[in-house]
Protein backbone atom coordinates (compact mmCIF):
# COMPACT_ATOMS: atom_id res chain seq x y z
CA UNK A 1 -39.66 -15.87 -13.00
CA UNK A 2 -36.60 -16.25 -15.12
CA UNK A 3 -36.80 -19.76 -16.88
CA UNK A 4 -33.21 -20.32 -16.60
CA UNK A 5 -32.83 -20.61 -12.56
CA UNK A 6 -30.49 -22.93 -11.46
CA UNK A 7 -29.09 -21.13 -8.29
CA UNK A 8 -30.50 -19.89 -5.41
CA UNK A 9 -27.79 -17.69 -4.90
CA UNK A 10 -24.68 -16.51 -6.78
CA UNK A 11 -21.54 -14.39 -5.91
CA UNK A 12 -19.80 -11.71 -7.83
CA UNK A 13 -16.59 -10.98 -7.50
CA UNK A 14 -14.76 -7.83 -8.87
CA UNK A 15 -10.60 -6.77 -10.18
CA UNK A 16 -9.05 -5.06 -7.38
CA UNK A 17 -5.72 -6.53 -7.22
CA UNK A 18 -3.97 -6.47 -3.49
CA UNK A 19 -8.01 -5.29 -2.69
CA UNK A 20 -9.04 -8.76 -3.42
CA UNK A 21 -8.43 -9.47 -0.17
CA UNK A 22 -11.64 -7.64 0.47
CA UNK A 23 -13.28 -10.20 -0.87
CA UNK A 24 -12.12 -12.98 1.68
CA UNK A 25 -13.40 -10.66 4.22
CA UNK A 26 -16.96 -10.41 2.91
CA UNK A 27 -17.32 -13.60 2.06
CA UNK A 28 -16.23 -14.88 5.22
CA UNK A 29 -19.15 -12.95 6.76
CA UNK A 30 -21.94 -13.98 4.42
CA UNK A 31 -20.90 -17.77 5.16
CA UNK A 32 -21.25 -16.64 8.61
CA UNK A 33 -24.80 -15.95 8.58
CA UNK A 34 -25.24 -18.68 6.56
CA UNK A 35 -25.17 -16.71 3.03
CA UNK A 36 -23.46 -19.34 0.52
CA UNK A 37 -22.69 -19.35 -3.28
CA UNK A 38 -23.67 -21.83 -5.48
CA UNK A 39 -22.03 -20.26 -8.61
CA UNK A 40 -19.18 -17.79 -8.52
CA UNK A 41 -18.17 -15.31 -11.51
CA UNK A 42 -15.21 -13.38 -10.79
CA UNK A 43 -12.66 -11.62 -12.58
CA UNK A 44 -8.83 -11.24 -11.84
CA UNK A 45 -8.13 -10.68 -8.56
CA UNK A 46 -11.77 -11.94 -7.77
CA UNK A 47 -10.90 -15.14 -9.73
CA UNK A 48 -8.12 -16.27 -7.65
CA UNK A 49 -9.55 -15.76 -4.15
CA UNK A 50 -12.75 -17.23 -5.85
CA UNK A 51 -11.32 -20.21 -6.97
CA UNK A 52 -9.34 -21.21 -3.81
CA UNK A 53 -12.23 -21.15 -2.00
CA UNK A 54 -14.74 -22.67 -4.70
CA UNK A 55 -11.96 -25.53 -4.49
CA UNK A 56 -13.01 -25.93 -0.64
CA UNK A 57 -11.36 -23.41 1.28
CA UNK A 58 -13.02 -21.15 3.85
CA UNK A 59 -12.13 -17.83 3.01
CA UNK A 60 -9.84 -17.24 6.44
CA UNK A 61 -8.16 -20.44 4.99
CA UNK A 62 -6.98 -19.04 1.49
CA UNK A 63 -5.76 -15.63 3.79
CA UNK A 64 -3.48 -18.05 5.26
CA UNK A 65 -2.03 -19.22 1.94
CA UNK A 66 -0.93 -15.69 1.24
CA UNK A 67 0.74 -15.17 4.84
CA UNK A 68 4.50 -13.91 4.24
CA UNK A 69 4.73 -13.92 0.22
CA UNK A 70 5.66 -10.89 -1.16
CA UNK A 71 4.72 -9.46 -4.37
CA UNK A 72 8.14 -10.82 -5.85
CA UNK A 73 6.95 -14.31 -4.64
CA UNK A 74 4.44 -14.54 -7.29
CA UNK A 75 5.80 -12.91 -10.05
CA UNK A 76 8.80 -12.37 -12.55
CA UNK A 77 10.43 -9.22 -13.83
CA UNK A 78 11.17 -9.24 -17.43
CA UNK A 79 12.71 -7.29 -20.00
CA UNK A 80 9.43 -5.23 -20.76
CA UNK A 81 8.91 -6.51 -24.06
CA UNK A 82 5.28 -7.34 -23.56
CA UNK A 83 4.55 -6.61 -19.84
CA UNK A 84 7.21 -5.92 -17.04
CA UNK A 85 6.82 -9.06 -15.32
CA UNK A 86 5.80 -12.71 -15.79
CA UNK A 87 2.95 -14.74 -13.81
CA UNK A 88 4.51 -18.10 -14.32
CA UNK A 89 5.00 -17.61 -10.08
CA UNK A 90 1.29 -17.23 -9.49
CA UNK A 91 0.58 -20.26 -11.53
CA UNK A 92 2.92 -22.50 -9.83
CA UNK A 93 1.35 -21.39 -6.43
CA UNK A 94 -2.08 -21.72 -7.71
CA UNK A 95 -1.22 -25.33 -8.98
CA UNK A 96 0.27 -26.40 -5.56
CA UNK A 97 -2.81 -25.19 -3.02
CA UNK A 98 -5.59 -26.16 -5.68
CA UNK A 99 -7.19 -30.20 -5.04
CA UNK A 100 -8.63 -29.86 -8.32
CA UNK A 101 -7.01 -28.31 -11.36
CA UNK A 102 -9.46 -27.72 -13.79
CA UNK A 103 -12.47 -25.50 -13.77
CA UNK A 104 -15.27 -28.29 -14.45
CA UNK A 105 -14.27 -29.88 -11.63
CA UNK A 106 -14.54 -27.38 -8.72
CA UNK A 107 -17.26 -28.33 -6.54
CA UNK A 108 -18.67 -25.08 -6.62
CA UNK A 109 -19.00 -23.54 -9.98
CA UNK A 110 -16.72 -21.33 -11.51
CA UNK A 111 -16.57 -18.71 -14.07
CA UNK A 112 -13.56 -16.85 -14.91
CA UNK A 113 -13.62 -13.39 -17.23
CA UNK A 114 -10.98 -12.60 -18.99
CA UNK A 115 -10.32 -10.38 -22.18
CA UNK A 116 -9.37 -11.93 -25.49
CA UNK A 117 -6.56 -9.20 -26.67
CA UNK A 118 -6.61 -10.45 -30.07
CA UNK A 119 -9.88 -10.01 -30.85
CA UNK A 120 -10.95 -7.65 -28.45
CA UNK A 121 -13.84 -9.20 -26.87
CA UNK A 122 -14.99 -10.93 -23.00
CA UNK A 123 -14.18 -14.66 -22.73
CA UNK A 124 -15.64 -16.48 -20.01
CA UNK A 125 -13.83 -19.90 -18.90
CA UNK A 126 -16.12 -22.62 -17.75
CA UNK A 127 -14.07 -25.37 -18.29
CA UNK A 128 -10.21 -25.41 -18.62
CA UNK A 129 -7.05 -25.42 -16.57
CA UNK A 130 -7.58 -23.54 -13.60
CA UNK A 131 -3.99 -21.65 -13.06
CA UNK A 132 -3.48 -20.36 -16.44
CA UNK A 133 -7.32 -19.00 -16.63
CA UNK A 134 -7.12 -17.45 -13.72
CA UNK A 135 -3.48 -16.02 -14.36
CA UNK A 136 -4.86 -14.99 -17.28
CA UNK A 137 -7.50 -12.78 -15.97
CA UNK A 138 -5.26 -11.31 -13.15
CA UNK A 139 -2.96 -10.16 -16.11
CA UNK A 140 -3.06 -6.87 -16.40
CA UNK A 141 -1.98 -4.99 -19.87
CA UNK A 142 1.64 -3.77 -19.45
CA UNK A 143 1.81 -4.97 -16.35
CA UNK A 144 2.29 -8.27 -16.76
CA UNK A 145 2.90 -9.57 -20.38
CA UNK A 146 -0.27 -11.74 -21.60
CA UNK A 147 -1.10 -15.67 -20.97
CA UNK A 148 -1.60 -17.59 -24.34
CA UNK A 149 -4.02 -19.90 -23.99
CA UNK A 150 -4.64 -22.35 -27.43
CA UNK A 151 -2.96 -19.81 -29.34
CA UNK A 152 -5.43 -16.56 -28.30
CA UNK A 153 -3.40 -13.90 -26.20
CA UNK A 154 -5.51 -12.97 -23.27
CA UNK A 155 -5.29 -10.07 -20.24
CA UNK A 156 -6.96 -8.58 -17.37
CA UNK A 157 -11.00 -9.16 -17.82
CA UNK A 158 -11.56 -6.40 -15.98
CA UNK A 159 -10.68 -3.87 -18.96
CA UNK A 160 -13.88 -5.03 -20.76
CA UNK A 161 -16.19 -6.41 -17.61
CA UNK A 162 -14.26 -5.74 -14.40
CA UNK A 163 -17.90 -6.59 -12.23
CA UNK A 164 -18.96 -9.68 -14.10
CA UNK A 165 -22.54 -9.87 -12.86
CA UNK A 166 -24.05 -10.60 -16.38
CA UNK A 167 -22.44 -13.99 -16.85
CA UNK A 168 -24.51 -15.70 -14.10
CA UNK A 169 -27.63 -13.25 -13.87
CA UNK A 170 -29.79 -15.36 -15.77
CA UNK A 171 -29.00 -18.59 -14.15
CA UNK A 172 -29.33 -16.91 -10.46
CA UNK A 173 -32.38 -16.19 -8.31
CA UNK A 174 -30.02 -13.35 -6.09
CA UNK A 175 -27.30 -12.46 -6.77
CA UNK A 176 -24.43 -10.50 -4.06
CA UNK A 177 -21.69 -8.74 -5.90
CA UNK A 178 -18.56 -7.53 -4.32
CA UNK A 179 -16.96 -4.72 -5.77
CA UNK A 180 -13.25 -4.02 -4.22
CA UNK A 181 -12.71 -1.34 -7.63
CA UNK A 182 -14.73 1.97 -6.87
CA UNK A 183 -12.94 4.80 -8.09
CA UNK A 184 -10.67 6.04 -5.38
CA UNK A 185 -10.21 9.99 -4.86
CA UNK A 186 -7.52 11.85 -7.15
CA UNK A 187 -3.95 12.42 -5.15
CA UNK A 188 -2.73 14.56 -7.71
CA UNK A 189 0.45 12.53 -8.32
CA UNK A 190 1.65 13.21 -11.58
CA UNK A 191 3.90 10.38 -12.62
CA UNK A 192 3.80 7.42 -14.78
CA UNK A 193 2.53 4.71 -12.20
CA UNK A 194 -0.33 7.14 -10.65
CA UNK A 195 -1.01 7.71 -14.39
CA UNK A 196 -1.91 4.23 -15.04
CA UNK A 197 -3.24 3.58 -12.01
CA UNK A 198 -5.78 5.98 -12.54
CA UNK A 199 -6.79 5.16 -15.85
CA UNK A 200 -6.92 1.58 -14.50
CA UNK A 201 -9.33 3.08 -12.09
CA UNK A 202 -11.47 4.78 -14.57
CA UNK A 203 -11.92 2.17 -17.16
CA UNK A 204 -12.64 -0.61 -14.40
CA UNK A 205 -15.12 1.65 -12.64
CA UNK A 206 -17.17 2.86 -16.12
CA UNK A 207 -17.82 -1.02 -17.11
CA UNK A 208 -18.78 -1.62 -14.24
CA UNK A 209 -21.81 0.78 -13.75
CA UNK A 210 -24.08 -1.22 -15.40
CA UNK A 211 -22.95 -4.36 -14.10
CA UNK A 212 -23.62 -3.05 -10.57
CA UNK A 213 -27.52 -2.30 -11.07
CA UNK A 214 -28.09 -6.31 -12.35
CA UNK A 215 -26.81 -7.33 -8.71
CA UNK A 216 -29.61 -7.88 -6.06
CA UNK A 217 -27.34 -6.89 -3.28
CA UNK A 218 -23.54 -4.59 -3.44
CA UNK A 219 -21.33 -4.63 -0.74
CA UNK A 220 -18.49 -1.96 -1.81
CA UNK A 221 -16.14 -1.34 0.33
CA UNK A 222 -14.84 2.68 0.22
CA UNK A 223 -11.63 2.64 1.90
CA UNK A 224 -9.56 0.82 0.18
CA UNK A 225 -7.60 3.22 -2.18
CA UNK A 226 -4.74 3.77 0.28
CA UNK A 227 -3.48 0.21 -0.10
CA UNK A 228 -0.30 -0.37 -2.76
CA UNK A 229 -0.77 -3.14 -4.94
CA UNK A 230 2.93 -4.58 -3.18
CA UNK A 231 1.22 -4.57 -0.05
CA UNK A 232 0.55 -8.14 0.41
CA UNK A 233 1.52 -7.92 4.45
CA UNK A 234 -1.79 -5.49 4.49
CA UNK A 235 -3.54 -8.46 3.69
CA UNK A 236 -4.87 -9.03 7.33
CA UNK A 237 -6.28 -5.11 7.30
CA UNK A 238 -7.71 -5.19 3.66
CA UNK A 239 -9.33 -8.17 4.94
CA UNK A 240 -11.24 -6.86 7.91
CA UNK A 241 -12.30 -3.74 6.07
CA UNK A 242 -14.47 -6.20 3.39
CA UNK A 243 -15.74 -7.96 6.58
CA UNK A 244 -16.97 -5.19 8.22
CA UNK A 245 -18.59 -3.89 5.31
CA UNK A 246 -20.57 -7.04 4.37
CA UNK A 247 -21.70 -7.70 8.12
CA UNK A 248 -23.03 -3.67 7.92
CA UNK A 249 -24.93 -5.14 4.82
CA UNK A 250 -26.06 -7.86 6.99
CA UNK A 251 -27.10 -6.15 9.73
CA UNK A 252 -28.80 -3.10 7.96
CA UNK A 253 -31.44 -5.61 6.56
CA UNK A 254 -30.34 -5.25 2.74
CA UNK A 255 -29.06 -8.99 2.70
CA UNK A 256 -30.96 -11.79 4.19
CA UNK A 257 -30.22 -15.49 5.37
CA UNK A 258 -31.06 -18.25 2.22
CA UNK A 259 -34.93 -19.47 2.95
């Protein structure tokens, strides 16, 4: 027995961008059958769903929040001196559906991965204003320029840890990770977005391999590739697909109720 157990069970919740919507789905089923977290780590896109709902929202709730925004709605074209566009947007909306505002204070625990860019290393927020950690996570390199927080630039967590199961692994008897990032197929598109997409792809899925053997249970969801990250009216489809997946978990006895 691990010494340092102080959850039954925890959730993991992978990057994916517009696939984080997957993640609503799944968890929605695991609450379902009565399958709760009582710590979340989550990175980027896994961050914000995870933080809406560890603020007290069922996860068919925070789908609701998104419901007509387009990607333009949450962020800010720039001149791309540092990233293309701005996430002041997504911090605004973060700060006006959030009760709490700060990390420490969610009533389910919280902790947010994100990469320190200037000295190239994981940082995991515990404690600290919710909207510009988890913007800050969710920021990914060129993309979207990078959040300064106290003076330390920071992006996307998921280029160093995008399946952030070794934050929590000690302090967790089981642990369920969702990953919404497996490496889709090759379309053979040769230009500059497929380019980065891909390479996005690749350096997500490769630190994530590890990561996904410390997990007690992986629901991964396959078919998500087709999905554009400006797809936010998919959001009801990208949904069902990580509810489906988890209940197939569920019911093919690899994920059990809490004892």
């Amino acid at each position: 027995m691990v010494t340092g157990i102080k959850y039954q069970t925890g959730f993991v919740l992978s990057g994916g961008f517009i696939k984080g919507f997957a993640h609503l789905g799944a968890m929605q089923a695991l609450l379902e059958h009565d399958i709760r977290p009582q710590i979340i780590s989550a990175t980027s896109a896994g961050s914000l769903v995870g933080v809406l709902y560890a603020d007290g929202n069922e996860p068919y709730q925070v789908l609701e929040f998104f419901k007509g925004l387009k990607f333009s709605d949450l962020t800010k074209p720039v001149f791309p001196t540092t990233g293309f566009f701005e996430l002041a947007e997504l911090q605004d909306f973060l700060k006006s559906h959030l009760r709490r505002q700060r990390l420490e204070l969610l009533p389910v625990p919280m902790v947010v991965t994100a990469t320190d860019l200037d000295h190239g290393k994981t940082v995991l927020f515990r404690q600290g204003e919710i909207a510009a950690c988890v913007t800050a996570s969710c920021s990914m390199p060129v993309l979207f320029t990078p959040i300064e927080i106290d003076g330390i630039h920071y992006v996307d967590g998921g280029v160093l840890m995008n399946l952030p199961v070794s934050p929590i692994r000690e302090e967790c008897e089981r642990i369920v990770a969702i990953n919404v990032s497996p490496i889709p197929t090759p379309e053979n598109k040769m230009n500059i977005v497929s380019i980065a997409e891909r390479s996005y792809h690749l350096i997500f899925r490769s630190n994530s391999v590890g990561e996904r053997t410390k997990a007690d249970v992986l629901i991964e969801p396959l078919n998500l590739s087709g999905y554009s990250n400006m797809d936010l009216d998919k959001a009801d489809e990208i949904f069902k697909l990580g509810y489906d997946k988890a209940n197939e978990t569920i019911n093919h006895g690899r994920l059990t109720i809490d004892d």
